[in-house]
Structure formats: structure tokens, C-alpha cells
PDB file of N, CA and C in Angstrom:
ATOM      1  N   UNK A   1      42.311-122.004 -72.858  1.00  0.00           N
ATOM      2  CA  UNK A   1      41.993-121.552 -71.498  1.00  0.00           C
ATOM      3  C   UNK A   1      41.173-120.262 -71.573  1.00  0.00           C
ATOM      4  N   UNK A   2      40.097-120.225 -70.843  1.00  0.00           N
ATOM      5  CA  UNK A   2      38.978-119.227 -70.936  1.00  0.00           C
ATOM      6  C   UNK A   2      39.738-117.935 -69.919  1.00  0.00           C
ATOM      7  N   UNK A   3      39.015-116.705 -70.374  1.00  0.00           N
ATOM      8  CA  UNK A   3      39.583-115.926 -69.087  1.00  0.00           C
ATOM      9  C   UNK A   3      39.082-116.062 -67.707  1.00  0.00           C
ATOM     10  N   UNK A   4      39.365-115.536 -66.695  1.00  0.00           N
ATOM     11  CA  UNK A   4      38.750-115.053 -65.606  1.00  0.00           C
ATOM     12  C   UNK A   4      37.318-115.144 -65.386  1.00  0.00           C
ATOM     13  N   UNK A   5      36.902-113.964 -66.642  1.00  0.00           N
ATOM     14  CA  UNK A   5      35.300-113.521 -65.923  1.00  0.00           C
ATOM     15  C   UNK A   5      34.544-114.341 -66.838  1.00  0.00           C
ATOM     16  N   UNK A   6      34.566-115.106 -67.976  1.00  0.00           N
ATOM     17  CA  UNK A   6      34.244-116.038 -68.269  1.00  0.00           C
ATOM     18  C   UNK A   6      34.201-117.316 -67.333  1.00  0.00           C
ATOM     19  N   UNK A   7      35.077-117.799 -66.802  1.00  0.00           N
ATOM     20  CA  UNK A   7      34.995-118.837 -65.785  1.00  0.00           C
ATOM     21  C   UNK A   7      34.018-118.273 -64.884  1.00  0.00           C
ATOM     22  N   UNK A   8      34.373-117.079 -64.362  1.00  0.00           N
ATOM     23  CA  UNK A   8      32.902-116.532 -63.329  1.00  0.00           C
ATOM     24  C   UNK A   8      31.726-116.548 -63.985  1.00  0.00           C
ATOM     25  N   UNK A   9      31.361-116.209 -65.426  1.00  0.00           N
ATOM     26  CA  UNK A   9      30.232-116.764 -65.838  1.00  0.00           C
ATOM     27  C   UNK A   9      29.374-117.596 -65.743  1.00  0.00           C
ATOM     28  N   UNK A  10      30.795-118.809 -65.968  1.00  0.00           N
ATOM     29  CA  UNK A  10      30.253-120.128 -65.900  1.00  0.00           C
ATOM     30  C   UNK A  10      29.892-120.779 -64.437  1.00  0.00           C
ATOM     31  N   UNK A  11      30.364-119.881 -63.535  1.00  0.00           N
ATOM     32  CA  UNK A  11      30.571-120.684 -62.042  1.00  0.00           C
ATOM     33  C   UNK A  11      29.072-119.157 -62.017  1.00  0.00           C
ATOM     34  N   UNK A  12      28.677-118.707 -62.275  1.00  0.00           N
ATOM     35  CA  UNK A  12      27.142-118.084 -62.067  1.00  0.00           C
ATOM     36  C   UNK A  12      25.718-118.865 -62.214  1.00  0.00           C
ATOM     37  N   UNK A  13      26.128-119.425 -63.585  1.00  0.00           N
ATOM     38  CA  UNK A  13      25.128-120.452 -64.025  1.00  0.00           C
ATOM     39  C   UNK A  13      24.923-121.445 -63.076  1.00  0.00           C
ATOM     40  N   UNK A  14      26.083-122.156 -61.961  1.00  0.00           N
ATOM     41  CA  UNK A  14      26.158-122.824 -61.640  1.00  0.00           C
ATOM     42  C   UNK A  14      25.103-122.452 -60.471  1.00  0.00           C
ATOM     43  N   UNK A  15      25.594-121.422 -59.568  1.00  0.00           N
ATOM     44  CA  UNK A  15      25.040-120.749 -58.494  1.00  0.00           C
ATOM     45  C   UNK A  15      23.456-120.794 -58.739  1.00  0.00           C
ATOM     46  N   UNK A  16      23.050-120.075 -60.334  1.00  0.00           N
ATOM     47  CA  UNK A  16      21.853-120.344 -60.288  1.00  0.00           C
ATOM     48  C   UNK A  16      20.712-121.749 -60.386  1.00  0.00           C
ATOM     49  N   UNK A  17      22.058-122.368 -60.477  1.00  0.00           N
ATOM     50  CA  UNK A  17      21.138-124.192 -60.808  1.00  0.00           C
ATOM     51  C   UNK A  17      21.272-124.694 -59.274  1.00  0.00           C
ATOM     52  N   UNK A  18      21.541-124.026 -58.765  1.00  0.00           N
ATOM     53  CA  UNK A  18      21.524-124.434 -57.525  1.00  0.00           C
ATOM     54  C   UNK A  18      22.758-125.520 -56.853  1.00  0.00           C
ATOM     55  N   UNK A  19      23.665-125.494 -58.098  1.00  0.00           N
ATOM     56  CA  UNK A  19      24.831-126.552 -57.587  1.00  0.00           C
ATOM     57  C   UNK A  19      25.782-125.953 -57.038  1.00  0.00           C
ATOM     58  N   UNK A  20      25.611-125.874 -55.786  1.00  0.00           N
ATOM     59  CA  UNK A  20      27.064-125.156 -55.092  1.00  0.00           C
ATOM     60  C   UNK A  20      28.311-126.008 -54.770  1.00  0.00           C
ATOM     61  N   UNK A  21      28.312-127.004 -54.795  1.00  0.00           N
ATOM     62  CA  UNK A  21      29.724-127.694 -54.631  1.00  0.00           C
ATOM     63  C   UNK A  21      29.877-127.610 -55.555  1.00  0.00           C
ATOM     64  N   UNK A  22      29.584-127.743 -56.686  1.00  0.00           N
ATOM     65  CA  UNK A  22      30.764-127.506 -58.515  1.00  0.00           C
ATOM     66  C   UNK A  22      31.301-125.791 -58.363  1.00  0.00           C
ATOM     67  N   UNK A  23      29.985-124.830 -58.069  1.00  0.00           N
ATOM     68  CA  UNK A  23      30.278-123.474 -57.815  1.00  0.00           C
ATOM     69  C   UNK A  23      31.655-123.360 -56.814  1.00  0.00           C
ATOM     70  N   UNK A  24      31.322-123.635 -55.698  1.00  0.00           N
ATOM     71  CA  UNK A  24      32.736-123.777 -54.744  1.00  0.00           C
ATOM     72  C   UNK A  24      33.924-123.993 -55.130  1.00  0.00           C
ATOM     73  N   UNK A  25      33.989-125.270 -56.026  1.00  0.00           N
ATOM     74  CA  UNK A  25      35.285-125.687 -56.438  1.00  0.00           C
ATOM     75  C   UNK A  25      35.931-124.875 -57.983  1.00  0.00           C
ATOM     76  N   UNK A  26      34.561-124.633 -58.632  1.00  0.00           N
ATOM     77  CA  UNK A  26      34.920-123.340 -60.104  1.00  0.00           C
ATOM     78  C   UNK A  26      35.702-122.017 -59.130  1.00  0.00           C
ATOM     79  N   UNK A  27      34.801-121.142 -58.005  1.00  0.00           N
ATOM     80  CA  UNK A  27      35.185-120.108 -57.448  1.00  0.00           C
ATOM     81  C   UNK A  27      36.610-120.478 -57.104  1.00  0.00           C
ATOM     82  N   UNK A  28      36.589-121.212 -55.855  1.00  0.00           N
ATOM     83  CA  UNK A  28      38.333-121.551 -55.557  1.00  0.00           C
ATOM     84  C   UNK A  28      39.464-121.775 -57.138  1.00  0.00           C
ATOM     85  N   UNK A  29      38.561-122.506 -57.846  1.00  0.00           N
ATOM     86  CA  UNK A  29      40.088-122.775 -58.619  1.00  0.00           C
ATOM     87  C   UNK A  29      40.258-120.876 -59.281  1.00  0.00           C
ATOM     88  N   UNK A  30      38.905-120.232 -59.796  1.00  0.00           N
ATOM     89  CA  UNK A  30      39.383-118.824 -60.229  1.00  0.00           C
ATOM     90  C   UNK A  30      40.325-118.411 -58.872  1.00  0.00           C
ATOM     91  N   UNK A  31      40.254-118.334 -57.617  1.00  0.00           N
ATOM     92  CA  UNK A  31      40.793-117.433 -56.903  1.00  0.00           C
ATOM     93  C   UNK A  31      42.095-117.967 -56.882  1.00  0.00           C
ATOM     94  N   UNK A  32      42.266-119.390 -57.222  1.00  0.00           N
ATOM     95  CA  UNK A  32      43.765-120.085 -56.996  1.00  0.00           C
ATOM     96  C   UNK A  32      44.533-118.919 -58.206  1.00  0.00           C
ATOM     97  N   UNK A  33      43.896-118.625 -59.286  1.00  0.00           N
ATOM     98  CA  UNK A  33      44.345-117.981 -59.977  1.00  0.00           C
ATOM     99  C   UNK A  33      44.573-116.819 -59.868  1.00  0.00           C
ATOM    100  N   UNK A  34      43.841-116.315 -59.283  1.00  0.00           N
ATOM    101  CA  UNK A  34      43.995-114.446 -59.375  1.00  0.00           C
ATOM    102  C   UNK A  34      42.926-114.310 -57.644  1.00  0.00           C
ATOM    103  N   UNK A  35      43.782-114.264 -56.689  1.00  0.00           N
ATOM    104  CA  UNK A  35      43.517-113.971 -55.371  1.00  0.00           C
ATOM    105  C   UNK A  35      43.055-112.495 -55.349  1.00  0.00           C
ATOM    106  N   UNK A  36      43.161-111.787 -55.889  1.00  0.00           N
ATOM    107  CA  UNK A  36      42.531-110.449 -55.714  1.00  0.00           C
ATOM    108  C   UNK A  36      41.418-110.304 -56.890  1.00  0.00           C
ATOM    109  N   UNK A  37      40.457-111.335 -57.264  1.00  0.00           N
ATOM    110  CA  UNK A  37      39.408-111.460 -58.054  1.00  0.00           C
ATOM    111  C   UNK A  37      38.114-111.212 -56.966  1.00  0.00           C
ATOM    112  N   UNK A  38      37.921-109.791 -56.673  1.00  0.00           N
ATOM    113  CA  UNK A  38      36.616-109.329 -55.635  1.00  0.00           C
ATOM    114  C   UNK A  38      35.360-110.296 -56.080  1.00  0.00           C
ATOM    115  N   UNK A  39      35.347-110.359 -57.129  1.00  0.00           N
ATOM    116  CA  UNK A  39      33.681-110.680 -57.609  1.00  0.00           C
ATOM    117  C   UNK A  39      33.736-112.075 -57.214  1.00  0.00           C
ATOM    118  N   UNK A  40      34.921-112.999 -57.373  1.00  0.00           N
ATOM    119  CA  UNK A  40      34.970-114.389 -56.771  1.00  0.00           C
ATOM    120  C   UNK A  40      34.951-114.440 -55.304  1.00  0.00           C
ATOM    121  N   UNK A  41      35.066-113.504 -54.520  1.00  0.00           N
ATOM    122  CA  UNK A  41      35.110-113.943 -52.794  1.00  0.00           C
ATOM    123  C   UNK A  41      33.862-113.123 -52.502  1.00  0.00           C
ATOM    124  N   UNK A  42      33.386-111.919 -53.675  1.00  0.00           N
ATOM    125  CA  UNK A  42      31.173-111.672 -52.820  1.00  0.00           C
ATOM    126  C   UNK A  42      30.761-113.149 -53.595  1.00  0.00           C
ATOM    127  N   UNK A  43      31.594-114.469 -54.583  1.00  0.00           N
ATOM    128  CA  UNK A  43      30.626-115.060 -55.113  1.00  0.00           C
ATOM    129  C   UNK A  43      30.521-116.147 -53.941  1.00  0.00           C
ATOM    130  N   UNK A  44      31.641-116.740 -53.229  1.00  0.00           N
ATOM    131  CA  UNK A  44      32.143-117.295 -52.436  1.00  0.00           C
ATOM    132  C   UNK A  44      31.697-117.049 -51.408  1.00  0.00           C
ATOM    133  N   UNK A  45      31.381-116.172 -50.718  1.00  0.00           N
ATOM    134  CA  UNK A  45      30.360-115.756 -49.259  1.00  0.00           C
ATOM    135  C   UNK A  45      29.011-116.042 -49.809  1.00  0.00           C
ATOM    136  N   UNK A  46      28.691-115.466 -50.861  1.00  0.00           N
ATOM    137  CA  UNK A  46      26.818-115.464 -51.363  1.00  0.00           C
ATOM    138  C   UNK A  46      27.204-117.298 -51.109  1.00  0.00           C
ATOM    139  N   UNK A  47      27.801-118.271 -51.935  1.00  0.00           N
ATOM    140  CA  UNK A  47      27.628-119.794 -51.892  1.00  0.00           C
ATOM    141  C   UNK A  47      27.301-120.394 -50.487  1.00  0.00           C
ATOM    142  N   UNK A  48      28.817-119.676 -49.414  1.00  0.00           N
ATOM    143  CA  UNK A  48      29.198-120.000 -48.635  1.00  0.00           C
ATOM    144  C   UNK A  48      27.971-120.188 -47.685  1.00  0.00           C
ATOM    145  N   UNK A  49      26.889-118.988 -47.761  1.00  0.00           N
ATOM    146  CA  UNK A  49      26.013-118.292 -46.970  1.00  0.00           C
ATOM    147  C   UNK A  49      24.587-119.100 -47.438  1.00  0.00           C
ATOM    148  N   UNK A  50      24.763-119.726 -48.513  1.00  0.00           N
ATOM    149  CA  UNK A  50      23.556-120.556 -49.182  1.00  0.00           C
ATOM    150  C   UNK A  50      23.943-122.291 -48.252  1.00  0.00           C
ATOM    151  N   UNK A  51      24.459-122.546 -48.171  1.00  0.00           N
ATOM    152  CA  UNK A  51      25.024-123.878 -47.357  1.00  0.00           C
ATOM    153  C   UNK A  51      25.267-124.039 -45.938  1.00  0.00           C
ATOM    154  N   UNK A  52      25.145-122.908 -45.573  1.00  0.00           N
ATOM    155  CA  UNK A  52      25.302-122.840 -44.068  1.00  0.00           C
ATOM    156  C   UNK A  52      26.788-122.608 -43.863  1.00  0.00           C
ATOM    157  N   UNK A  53      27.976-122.302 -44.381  1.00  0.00           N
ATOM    158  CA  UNK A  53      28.621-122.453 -43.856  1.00  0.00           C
ATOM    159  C   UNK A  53      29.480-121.261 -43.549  1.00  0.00           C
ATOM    160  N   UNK A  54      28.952-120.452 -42.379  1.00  0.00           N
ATOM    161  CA  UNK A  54      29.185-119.057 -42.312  1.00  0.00           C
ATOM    162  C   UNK A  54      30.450-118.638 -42.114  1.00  0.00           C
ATOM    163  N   UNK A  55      31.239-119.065 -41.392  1.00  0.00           N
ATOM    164  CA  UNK A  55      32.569-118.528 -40.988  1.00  0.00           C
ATOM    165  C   UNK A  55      33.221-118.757 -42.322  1.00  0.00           C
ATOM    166  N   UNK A  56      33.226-119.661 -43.601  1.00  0.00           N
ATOM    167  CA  UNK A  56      33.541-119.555 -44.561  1.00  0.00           C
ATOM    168  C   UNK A  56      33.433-118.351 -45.710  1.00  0.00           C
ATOM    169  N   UNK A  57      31.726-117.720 -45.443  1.00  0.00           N
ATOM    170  CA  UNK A  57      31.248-117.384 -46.379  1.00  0.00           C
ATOM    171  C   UNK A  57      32.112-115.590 -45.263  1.00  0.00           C
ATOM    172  N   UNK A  58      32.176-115.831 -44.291  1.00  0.00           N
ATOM    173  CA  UNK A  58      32.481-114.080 -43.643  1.00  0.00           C
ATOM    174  C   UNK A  58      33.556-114.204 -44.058  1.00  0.00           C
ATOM    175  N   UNK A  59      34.643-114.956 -44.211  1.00  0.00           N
ATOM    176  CA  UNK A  59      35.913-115.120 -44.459  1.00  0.00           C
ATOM    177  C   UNK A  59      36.064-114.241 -46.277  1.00  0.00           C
ATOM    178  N   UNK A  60      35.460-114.688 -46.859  1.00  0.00           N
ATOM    179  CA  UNK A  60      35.721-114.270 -47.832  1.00  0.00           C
ATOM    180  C   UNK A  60      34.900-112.686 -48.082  1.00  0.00           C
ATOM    181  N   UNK A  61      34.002-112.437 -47.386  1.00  0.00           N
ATOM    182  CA  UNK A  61      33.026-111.400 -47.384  1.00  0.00           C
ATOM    183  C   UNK A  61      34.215-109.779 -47.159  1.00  0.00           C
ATOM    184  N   UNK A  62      34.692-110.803 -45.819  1.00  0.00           N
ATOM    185  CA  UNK A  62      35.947-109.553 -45.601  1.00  0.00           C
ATOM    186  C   UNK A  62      37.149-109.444 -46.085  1.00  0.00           C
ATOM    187  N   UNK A  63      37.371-110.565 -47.043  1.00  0.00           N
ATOM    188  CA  UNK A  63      38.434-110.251 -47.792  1.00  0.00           C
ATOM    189  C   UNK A  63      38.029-109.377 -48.929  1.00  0.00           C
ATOM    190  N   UNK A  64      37.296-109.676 -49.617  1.00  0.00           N
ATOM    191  CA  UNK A  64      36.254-108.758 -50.452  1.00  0.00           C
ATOM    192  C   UNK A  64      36.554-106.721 -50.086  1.00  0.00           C
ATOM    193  N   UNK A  65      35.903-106.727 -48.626  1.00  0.00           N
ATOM    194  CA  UNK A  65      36.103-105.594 -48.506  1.00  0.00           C
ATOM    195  C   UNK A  65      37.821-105.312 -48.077  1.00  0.00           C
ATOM    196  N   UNK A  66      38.606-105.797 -47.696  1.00  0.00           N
ATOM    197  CA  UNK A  66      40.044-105.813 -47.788  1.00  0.00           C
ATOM    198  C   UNK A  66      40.626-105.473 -48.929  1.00  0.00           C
ATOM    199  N   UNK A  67      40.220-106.166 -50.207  1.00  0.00           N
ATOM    200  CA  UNK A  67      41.166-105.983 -51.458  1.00  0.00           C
ATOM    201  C   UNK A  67      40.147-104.426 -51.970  1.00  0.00           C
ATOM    202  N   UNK A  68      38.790-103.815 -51.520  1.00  0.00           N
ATOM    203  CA  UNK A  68      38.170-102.994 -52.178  1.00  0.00           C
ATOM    204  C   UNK A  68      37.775-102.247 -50.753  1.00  0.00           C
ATOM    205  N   UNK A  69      38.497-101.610 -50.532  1.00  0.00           N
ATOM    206  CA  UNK A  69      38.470-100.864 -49.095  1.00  0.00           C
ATOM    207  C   UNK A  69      37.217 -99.581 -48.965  1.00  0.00           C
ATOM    208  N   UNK A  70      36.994 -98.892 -50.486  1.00  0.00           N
ATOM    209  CA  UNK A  70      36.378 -97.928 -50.683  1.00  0.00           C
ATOM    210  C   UNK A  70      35.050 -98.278 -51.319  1.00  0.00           C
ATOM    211  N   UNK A  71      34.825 -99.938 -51.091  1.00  0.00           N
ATOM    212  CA  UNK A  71      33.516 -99.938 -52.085  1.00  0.00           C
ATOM    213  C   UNK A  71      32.415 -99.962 -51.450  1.00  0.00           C
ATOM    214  N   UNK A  72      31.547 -99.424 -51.269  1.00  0.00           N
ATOM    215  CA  UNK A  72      30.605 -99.302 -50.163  1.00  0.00           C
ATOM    216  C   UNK A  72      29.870-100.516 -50.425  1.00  0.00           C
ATOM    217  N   UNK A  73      29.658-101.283 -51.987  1.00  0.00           N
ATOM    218  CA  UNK A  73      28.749-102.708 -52.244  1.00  0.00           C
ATOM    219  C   UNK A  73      29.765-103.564 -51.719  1.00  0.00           C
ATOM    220  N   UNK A  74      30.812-103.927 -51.350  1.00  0.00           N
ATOM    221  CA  UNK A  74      31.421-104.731 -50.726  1.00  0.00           C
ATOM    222  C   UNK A  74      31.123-104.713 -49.080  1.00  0.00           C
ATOM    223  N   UNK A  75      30.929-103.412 -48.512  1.00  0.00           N
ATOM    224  CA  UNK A  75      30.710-103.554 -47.152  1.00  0.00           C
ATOM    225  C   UNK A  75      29.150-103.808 -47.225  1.00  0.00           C
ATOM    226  N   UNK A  76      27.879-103.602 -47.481  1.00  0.00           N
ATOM    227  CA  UNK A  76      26.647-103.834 -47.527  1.00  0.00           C
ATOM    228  C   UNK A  76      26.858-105.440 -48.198  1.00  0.00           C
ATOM    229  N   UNK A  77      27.498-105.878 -49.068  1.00  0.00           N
ATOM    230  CA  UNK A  77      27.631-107.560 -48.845  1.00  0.00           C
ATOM    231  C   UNK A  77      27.712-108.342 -47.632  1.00  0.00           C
ATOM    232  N   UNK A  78      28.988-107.170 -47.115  1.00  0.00           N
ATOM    233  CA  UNK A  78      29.450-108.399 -46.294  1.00  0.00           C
ATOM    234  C   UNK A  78      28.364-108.171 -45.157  1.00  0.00           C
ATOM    235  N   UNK A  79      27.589-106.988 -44.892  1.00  0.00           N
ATOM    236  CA  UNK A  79      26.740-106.810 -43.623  1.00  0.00           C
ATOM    237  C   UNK A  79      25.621-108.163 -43.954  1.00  0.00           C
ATOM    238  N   UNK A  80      25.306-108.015 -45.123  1.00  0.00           N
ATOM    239  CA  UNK A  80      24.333-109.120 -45.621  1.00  0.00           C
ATOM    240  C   UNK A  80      24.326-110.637 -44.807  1.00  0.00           C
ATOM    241  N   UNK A  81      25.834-110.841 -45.023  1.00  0.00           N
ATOM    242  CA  UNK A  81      26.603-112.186 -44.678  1.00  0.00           C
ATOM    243  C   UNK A  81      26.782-112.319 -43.484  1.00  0.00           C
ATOM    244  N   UNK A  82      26.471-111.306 -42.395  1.00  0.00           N
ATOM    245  CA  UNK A  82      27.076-111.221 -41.029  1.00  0.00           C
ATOM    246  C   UNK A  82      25.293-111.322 -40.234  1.00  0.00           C
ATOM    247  N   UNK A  83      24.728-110.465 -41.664  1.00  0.00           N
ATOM    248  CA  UNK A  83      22.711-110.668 -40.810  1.00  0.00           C
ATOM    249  C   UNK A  83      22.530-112.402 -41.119  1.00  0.00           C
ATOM    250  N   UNK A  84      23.258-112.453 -42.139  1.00  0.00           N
ATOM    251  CA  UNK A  84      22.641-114.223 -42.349  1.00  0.00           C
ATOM    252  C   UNK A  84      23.487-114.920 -41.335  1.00  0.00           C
ATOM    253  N   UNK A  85      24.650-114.644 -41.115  1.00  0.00           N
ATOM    254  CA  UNK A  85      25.502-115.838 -39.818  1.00  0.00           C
ATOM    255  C   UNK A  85      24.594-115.564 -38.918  1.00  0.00           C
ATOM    256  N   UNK A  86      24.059-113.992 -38.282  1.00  0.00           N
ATOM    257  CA  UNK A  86      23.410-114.512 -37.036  1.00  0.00           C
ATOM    258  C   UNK A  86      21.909-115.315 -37.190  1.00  0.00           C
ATOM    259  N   UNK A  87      21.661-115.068 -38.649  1.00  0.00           N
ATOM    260  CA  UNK A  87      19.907-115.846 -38.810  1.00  0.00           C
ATOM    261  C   UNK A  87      20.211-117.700 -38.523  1.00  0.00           C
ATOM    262  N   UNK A  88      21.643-117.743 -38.735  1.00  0.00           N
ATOM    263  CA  UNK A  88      21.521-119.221 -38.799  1.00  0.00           C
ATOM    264  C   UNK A  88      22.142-119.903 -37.749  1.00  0.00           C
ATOM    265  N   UNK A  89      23.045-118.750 -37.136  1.00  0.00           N
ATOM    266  CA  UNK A  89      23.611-119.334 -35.488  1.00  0.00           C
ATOM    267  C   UNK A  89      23.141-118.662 -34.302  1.00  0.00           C
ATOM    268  N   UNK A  90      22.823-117.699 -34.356  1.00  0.00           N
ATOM    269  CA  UNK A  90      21.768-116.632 -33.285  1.00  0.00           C
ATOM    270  C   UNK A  90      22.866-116.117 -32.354  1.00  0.00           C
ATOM    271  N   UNK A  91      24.466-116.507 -33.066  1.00  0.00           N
ATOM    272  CA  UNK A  91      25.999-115.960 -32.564  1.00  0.00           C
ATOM    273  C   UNK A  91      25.318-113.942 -32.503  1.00  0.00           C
ATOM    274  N   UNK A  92      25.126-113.387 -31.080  1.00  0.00           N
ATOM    275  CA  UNK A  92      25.126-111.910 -30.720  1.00  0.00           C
ATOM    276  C   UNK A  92      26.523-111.089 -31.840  1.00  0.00           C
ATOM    277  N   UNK A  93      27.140-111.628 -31.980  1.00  0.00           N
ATOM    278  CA  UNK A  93      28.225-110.786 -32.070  1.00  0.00           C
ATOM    279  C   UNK A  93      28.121-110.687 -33.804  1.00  0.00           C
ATOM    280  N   UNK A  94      27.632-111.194 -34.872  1.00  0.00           N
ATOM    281  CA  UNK A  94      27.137-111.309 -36.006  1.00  0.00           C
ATOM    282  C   UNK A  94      26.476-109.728 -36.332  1.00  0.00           C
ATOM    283  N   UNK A  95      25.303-109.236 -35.163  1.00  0.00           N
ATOM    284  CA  UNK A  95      24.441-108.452 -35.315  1.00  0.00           C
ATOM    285  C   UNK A  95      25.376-106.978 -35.298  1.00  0.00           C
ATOM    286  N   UNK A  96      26.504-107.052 -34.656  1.00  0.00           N
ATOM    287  CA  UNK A  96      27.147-106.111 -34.271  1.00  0.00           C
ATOM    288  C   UNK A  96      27.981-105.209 -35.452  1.00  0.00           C
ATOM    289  N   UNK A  97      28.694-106.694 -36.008  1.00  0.00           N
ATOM    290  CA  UNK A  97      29.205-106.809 -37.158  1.00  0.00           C
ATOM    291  C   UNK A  97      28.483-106.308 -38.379  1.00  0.00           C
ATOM    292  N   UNK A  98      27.374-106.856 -38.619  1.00  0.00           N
ATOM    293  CA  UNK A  98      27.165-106.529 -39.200  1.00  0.00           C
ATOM    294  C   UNK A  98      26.176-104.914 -39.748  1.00  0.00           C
ATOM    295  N   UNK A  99      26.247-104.354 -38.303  1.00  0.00           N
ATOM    296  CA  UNK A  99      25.642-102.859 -38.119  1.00  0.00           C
ATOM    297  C   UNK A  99      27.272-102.242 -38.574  1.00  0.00           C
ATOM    298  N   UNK A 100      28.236-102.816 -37.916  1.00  0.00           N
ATOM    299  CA  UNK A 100      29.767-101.860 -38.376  1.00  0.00           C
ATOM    300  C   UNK A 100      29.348-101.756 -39.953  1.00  0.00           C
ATOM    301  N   UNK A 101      28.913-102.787 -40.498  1.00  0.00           N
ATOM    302  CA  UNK A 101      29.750-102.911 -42.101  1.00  0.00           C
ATOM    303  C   UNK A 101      28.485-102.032 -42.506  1.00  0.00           C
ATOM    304  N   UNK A 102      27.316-101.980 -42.303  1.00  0.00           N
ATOM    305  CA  UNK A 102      26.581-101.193 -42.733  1.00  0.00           C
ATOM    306  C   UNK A 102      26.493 -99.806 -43.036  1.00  0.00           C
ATOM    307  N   UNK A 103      27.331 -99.695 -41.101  1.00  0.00           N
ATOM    308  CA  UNK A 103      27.540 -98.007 -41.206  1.00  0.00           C
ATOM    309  C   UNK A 103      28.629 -97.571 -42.413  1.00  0.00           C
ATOM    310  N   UNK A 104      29.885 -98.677 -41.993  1.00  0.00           N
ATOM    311  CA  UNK A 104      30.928 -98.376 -42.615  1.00  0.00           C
ATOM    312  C   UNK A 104      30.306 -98.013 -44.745  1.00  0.00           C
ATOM    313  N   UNK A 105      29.490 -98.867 -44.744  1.00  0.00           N
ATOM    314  CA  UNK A 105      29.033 -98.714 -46.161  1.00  0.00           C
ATOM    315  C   UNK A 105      28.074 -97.569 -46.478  1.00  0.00           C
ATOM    316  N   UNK A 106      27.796 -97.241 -45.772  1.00  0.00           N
ATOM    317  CA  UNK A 106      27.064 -95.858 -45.550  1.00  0.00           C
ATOM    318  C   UNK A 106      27.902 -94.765 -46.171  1.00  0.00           C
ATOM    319  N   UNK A 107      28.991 -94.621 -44.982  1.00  0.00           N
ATOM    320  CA  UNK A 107      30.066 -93.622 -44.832  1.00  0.00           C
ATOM    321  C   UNK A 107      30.724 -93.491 -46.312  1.00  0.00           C
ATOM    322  N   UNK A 108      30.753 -94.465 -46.959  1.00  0.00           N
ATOM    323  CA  UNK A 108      31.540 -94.639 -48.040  1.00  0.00           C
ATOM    324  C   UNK A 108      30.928 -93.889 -49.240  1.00  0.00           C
ATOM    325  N   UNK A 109      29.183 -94.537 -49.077  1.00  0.00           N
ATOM    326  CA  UNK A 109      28.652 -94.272 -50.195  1.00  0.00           C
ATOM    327  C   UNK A 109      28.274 -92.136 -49.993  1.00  0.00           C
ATOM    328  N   UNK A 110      28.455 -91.865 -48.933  1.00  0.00           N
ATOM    329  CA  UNK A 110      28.225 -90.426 -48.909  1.00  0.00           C
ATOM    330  C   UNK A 110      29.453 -89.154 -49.059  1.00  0.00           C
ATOM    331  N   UNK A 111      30.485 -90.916 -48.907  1.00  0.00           N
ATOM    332  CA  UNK A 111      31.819 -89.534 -49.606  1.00  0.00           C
ATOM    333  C   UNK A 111      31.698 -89.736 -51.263  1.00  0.00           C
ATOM    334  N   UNK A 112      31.451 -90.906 -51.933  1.00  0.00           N
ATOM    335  CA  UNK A 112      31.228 -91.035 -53.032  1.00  0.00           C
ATOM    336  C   UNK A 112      30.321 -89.712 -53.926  1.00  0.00           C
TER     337      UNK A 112
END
């Protein structure tokens, strides 16, 4: 059994071949394993956000910044993920969201 960030390796390669349903199901089985694996839920929104399937990909965007409260690249992800929900549903409330996570990533990176 490989570790962790090896399996994320391998579920990278995937991302870059463009196969996101094998990626999806590599990411989930790492997180079945270790639920507080950050780099698997920004990998899981980036997939989520490549397929259209946004409320999936915010879901994990903000868990991301949940388990890493102070990381300012977790909140500028997830703003990423909240400019792409509204590019692909034109949902107002996306734009809003995703100005919070911006500022909020701001704030972070200037106490840093």
C-alpha cells in the first residue's frame, strides 16, 4: 500500500491527462482515508470545477479552508471556485462569495 501523497501523485497525473472520473474516484478513495488531506479537497474542487459540477467542487473548496483556517492559498482557491460557479451558472451570489474569500485571503496573507 502506497502512502497518501503518492496516491495524490498518481491521482495528479490523472488530472493532467485529462481523466477526471478515475481522478474523482483516486481523490475520494484518498479522502475516505485521511478526511483532513487539504491537498485532496483544493484537488477535488480544481476536478469538480473542470466538469461543471460546482456545488461539488465549493463543497470541498470550503472544507479545504475549514481544516486550514489560516491559509490564505486555501481561501484564494476557493475564491477561484466561487468566480468559476458564477462563470458557469451566472448564480449573483457566487460573485459575492467569492470577493469574501478573496478579502478573507488577503487579510491572512498580511498578518503572515
Amino acid at each position: 500500500m502506497s502512502d497518501i501523497h503518492t496516491q495524490y501523485d498518481d491521482v495528479e497525473k490523472l488530472i493532467d491527462e485529462e481523466k477526471f472520473s478515475e481522478a474523482i474516484d483516486g481523490l475520494n478513495a484518498i479522502l475516505a482515508e485521511d478526511e483532513s488531506f487539504v491537498l485532496g479537497h483544493l484537488a477535488l474542487a480544481r476536478v469538480y470545477t473542470k466538469t461543471g459540477q460546482h456545488a461539488e467542487a465549493i463543497q470541498h473548496g470550503e472544507k479545504a479552508c475549514e481544516l486550514e483556517p489560516t491559509d490564505p492559498f486555501n481561501f484564494t482557491a476557493l475564491s477561484v471556485t466561487y468566480q468559476r460557479a458564477w462563470a458557469g451558472t451566472q448564480e449573483q451570489l457566487y460573485i459575492t462569495k467569492a470577493e469574501d474569500a478573496m478579502a478573507k485571503a488577503q487579510m491572512l496573507q498580511s498578518q503572515g
